[in-house]
N, C-alpha and C. Protein backbone atom coordinates (compact mmCIF):
# COMPACT_ATOMS: atom_id res chain seq x y z
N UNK A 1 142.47 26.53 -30.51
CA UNK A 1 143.58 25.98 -29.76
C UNK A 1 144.53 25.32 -30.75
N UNK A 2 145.35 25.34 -30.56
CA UNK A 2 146.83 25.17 -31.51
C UNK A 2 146.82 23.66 -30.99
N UNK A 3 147.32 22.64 -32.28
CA UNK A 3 147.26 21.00 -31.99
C UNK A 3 148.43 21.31 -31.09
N UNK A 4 149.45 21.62 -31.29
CA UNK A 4 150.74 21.62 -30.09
C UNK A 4 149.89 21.73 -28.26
N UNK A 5 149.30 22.60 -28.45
CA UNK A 5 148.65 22.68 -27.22
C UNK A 5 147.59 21.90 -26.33
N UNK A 6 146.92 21.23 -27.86
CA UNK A 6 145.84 20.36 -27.25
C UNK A 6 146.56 19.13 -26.67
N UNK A 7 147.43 18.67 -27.73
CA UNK A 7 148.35 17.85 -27.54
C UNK A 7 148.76 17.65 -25.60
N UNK A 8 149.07 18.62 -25.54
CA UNK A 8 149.99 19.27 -23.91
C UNK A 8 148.75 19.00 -23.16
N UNK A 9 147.94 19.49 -23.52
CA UNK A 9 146.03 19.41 -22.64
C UNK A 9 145.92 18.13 -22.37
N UNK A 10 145.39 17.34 -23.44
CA UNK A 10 145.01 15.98 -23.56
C UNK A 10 145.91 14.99 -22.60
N UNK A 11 146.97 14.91 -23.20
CA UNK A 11 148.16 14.45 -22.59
C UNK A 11 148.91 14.23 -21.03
N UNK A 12 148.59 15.18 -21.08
CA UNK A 12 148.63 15.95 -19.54
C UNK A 12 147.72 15.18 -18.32
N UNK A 13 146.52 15.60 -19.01
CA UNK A 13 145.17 15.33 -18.51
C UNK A 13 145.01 13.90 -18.13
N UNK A 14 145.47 13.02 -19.19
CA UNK A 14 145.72 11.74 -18.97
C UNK A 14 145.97 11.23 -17.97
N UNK A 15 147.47 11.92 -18.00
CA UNK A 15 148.30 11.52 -16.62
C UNK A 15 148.01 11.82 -15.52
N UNK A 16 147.75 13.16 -15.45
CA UNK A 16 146.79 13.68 -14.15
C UNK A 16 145.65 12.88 -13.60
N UNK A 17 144.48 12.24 -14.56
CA UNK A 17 143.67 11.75 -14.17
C UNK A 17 143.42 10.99 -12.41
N UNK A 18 144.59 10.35 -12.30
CA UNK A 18 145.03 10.11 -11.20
C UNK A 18 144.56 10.52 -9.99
N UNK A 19 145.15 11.72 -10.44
CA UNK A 19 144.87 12.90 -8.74
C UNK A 19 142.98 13.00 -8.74
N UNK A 20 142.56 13.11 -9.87
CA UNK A 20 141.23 13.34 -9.54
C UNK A 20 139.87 12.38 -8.17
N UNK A 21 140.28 11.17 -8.73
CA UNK A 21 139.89 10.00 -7.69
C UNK A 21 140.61 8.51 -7.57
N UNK A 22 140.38 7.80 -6.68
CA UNK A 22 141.27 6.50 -6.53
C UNK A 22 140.11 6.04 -7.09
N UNK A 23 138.96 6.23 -7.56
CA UNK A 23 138.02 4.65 -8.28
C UNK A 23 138.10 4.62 -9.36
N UNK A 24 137.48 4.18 -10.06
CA UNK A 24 137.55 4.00 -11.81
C UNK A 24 137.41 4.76 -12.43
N UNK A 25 136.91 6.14 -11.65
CA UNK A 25 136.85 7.23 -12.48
C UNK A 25 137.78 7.79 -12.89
N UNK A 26 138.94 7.87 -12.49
CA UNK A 26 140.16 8.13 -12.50
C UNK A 26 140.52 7.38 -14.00
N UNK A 27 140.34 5.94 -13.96
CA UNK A 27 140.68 5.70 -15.50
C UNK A 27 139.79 5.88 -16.66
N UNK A 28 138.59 6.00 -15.94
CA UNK A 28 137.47 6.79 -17.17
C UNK A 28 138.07 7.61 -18.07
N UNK A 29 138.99 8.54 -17.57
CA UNK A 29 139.09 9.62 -18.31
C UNK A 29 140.20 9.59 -19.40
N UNK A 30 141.39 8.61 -18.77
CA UNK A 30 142.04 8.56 -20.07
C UNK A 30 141.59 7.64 -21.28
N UNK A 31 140.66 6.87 -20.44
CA UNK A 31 139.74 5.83 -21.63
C UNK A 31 138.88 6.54 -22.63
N UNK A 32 138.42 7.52 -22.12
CA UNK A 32 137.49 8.62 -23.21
C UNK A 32 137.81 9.44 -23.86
N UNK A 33 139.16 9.85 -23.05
CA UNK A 33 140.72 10.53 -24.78
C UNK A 33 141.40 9.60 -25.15
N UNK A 34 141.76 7.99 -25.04
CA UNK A 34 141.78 7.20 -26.06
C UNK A 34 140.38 7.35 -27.27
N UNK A 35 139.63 7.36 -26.96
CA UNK A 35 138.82 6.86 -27.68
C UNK A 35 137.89 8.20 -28.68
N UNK A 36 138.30 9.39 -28.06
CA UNK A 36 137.56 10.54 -28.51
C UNK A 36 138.99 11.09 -29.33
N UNK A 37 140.02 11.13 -29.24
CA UNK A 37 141.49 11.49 -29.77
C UNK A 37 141.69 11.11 -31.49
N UNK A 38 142.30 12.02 -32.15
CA UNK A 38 142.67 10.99 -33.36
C UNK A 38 144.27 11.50 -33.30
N UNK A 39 144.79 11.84 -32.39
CA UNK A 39 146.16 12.53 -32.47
C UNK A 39 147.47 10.77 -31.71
N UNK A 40 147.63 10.22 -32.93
CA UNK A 40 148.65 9.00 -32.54
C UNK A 40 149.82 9.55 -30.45
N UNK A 41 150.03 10.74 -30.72
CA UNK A 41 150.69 10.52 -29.45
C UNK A 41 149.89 10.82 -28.39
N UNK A 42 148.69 11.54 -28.57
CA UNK A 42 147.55 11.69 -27.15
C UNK A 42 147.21 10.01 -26.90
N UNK A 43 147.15 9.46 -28.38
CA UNK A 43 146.38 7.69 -27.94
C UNK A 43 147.35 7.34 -27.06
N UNK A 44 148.61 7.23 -27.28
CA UNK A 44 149.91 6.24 -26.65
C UNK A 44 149.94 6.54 -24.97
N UNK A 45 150.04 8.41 -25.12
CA UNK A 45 149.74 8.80 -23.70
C UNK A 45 148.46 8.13 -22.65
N UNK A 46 147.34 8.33 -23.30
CA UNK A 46 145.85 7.61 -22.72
C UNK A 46 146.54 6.37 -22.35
N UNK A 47 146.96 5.49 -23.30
CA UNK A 47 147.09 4.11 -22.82
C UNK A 47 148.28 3.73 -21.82
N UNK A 48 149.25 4.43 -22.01
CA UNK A 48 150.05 4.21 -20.89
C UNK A 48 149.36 4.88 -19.83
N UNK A 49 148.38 5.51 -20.09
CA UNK A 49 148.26 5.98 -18.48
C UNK A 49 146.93 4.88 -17.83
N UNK A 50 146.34 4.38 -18.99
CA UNK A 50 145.22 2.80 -18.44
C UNK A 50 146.08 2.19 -17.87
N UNK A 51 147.81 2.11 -18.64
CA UNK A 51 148.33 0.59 -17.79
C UNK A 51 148.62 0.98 -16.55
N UNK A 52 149.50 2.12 -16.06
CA UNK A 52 149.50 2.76 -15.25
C UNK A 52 148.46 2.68 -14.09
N UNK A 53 147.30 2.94 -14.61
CA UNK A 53 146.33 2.69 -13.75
C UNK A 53 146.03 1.23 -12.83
N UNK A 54 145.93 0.66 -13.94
CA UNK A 54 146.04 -1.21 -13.98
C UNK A 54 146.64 -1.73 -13.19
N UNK A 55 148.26 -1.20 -13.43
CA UNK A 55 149.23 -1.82 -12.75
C UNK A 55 148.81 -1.09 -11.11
N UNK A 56 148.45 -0.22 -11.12
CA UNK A 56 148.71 0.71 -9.58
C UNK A 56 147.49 -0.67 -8.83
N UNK A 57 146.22 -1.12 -9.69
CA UNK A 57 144.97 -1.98 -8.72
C UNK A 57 145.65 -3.16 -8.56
N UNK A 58 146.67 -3.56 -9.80
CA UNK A 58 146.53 -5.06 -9.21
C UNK A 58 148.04 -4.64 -7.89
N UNK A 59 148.86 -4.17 -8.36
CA UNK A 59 149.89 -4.33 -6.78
C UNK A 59 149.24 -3.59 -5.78
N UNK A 60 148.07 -3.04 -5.71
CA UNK A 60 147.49 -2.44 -4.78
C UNK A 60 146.87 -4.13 -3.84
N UNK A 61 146.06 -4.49 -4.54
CA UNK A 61 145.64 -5.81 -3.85
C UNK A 61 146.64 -6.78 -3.71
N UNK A 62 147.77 -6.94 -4.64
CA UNK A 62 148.85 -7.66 -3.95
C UNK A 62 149.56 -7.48 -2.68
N UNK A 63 149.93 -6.38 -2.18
CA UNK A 63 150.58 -5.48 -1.75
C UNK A 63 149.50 -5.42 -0.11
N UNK A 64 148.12 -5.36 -0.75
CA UNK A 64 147.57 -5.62 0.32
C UNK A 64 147.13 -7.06 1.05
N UNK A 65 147.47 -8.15 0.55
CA UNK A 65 147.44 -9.47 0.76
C UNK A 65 148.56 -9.56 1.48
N UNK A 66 149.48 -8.74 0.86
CA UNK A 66 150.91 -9.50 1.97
C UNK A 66 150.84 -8.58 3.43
N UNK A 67 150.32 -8.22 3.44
CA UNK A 67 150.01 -6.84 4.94
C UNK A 67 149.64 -8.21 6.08
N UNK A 68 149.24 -9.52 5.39
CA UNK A 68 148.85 -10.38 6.73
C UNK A 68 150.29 -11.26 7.02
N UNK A 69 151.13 -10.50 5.77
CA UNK A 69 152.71 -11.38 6.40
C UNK A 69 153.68 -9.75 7.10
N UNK A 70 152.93 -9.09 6.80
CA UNK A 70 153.98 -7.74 7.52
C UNK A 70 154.64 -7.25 6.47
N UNK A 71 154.93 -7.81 5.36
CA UNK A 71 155.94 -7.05 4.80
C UNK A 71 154.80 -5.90 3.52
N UNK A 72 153.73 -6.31 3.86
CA UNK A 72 153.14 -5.57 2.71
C UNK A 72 152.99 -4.19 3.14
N UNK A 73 153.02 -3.42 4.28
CA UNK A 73 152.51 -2.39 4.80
C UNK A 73 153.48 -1.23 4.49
N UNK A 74 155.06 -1.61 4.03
CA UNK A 74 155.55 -0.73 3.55
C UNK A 74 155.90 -0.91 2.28
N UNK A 75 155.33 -1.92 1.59
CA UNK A 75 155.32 -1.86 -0.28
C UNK A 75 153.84 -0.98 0.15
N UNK A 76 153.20 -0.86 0.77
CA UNK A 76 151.67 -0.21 0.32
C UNK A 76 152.36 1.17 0.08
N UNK A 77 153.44 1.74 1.12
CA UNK A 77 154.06 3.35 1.59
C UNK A 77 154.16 3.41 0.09
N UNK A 78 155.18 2.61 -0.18
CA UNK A 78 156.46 2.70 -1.28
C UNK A 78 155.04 2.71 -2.81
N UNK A 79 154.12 2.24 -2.78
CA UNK A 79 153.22 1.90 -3.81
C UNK A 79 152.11 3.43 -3.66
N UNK A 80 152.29 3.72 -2.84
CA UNK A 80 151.48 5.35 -2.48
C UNK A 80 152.35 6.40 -3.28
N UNK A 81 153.60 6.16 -2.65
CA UNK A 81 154.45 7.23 -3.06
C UNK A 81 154.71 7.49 -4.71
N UNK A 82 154.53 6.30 -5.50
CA UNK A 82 154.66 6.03 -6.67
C UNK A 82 153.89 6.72 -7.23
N UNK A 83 153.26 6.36 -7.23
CA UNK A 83 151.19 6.59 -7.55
C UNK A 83 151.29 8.34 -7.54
N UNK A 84 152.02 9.19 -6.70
CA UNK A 84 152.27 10.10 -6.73
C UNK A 84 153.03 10.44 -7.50
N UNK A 85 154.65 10.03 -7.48
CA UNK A 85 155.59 10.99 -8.02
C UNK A 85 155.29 10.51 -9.49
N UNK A 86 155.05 9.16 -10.26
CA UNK A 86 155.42 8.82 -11.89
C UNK A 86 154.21 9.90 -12.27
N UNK A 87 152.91 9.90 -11.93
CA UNK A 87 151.79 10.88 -12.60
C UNK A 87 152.43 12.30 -12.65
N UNK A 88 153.43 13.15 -11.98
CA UNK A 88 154.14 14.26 -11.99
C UNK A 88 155.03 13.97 -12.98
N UNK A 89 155.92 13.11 -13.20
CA UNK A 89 156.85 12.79 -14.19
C UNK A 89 156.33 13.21 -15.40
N UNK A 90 155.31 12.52 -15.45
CA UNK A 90 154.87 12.05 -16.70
C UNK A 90 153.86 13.60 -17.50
N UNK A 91 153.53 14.06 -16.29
CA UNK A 91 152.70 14.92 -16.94
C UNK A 91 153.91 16.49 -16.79
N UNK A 92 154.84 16.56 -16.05
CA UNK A 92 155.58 17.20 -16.71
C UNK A 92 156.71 17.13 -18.09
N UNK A 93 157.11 16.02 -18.64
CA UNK A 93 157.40 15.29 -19.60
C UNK A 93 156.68 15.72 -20.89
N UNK A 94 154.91 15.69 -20.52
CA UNK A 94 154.16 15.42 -21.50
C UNK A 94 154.15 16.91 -21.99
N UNK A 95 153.96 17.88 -21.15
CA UNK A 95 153.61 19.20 -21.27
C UNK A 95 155.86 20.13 -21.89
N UNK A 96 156.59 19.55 -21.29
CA UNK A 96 157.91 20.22 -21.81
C UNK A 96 158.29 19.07 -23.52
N UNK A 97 157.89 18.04 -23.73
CA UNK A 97 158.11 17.38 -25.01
C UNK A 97 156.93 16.76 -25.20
N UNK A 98 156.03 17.69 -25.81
CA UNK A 98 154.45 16.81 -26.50
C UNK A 98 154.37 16.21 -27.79
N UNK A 99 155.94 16.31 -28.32
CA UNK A 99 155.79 15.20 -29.67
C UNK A 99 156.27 13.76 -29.15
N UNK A 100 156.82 13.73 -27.85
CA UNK A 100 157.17 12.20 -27.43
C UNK A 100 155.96 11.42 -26.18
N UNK A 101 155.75 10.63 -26.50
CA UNK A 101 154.73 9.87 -25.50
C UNK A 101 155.80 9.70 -24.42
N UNK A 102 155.27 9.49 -23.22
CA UNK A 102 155.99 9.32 -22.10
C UNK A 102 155.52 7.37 -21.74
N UNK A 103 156.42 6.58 -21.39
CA UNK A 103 156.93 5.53 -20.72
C UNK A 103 157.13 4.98 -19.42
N UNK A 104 155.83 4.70 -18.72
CA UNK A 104 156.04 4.30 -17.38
C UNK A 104 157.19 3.57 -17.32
N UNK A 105 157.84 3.49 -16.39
CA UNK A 105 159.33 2.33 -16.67
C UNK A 105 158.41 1.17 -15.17
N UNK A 106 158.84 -0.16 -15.93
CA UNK A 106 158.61 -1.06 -14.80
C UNK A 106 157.23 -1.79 -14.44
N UNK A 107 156.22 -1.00 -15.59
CA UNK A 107 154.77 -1.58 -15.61
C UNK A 107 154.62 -2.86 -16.88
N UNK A 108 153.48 -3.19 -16.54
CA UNK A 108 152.71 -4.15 -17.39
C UNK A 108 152.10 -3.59 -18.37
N UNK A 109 152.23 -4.07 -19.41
CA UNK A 109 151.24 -3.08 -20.76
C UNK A 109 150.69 -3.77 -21.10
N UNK A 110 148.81 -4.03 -20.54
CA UNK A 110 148.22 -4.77 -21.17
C UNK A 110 147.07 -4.05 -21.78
N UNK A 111 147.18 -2.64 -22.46
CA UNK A 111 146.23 -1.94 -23.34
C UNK A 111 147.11 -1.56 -24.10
């Protein structure tokens, strides 16, 4: 496999992780191509996609705390819909320019 390609694989995969499950397994996986990777832009990808992850649990429980004031039930919509479209962004991004890491816009980066 050609590094250009693994690159696109890895990368990809990251971002995708997502769709696979809503539990931790979902971030398992970009945690184990951080850590199995020696390619600097597959790492950057993995980790934006931990924060990504991160950010999606904690406004998930925020988001669901305010559901007892009403207004949380359509940040949950608006926090679903997300969760969907940035993992498409990102993993089409990753796969048409695999020498640039892709950039959640608007998250917390605490990996």
């Amino acid at each position: 496999m050609l590094d250009s390609d693994r690159r696109k694989l890895l990368s990809a995969l990251s971002h995708g992780a997502i769709f696979f499950s809503s539990t931790i397994v979902s971030i398992g996986i970009p945690i184990a191509i951080l850590l199995v990777s020696d390619d600097p832009v597959i790492k950057q990808n993995a980790r934006e996609s931990i924060n990504f992850h991160i950010n999606l649990y904690i406004y998930g429980v925020i988001f669901g705390l305010l559901v007892l004031v009403a207004i949380g039930i359509p940040l949950l919509i608006i926090l679903f819909a997300v969760s969907i479209i940035m993992p498409i962004v990102a993993i089409v991004h990753s796969i048409t320019k695999p020498e640039q890491p892709y950039r959640y816009p608007l998250i917390l980066r605490l990996v």
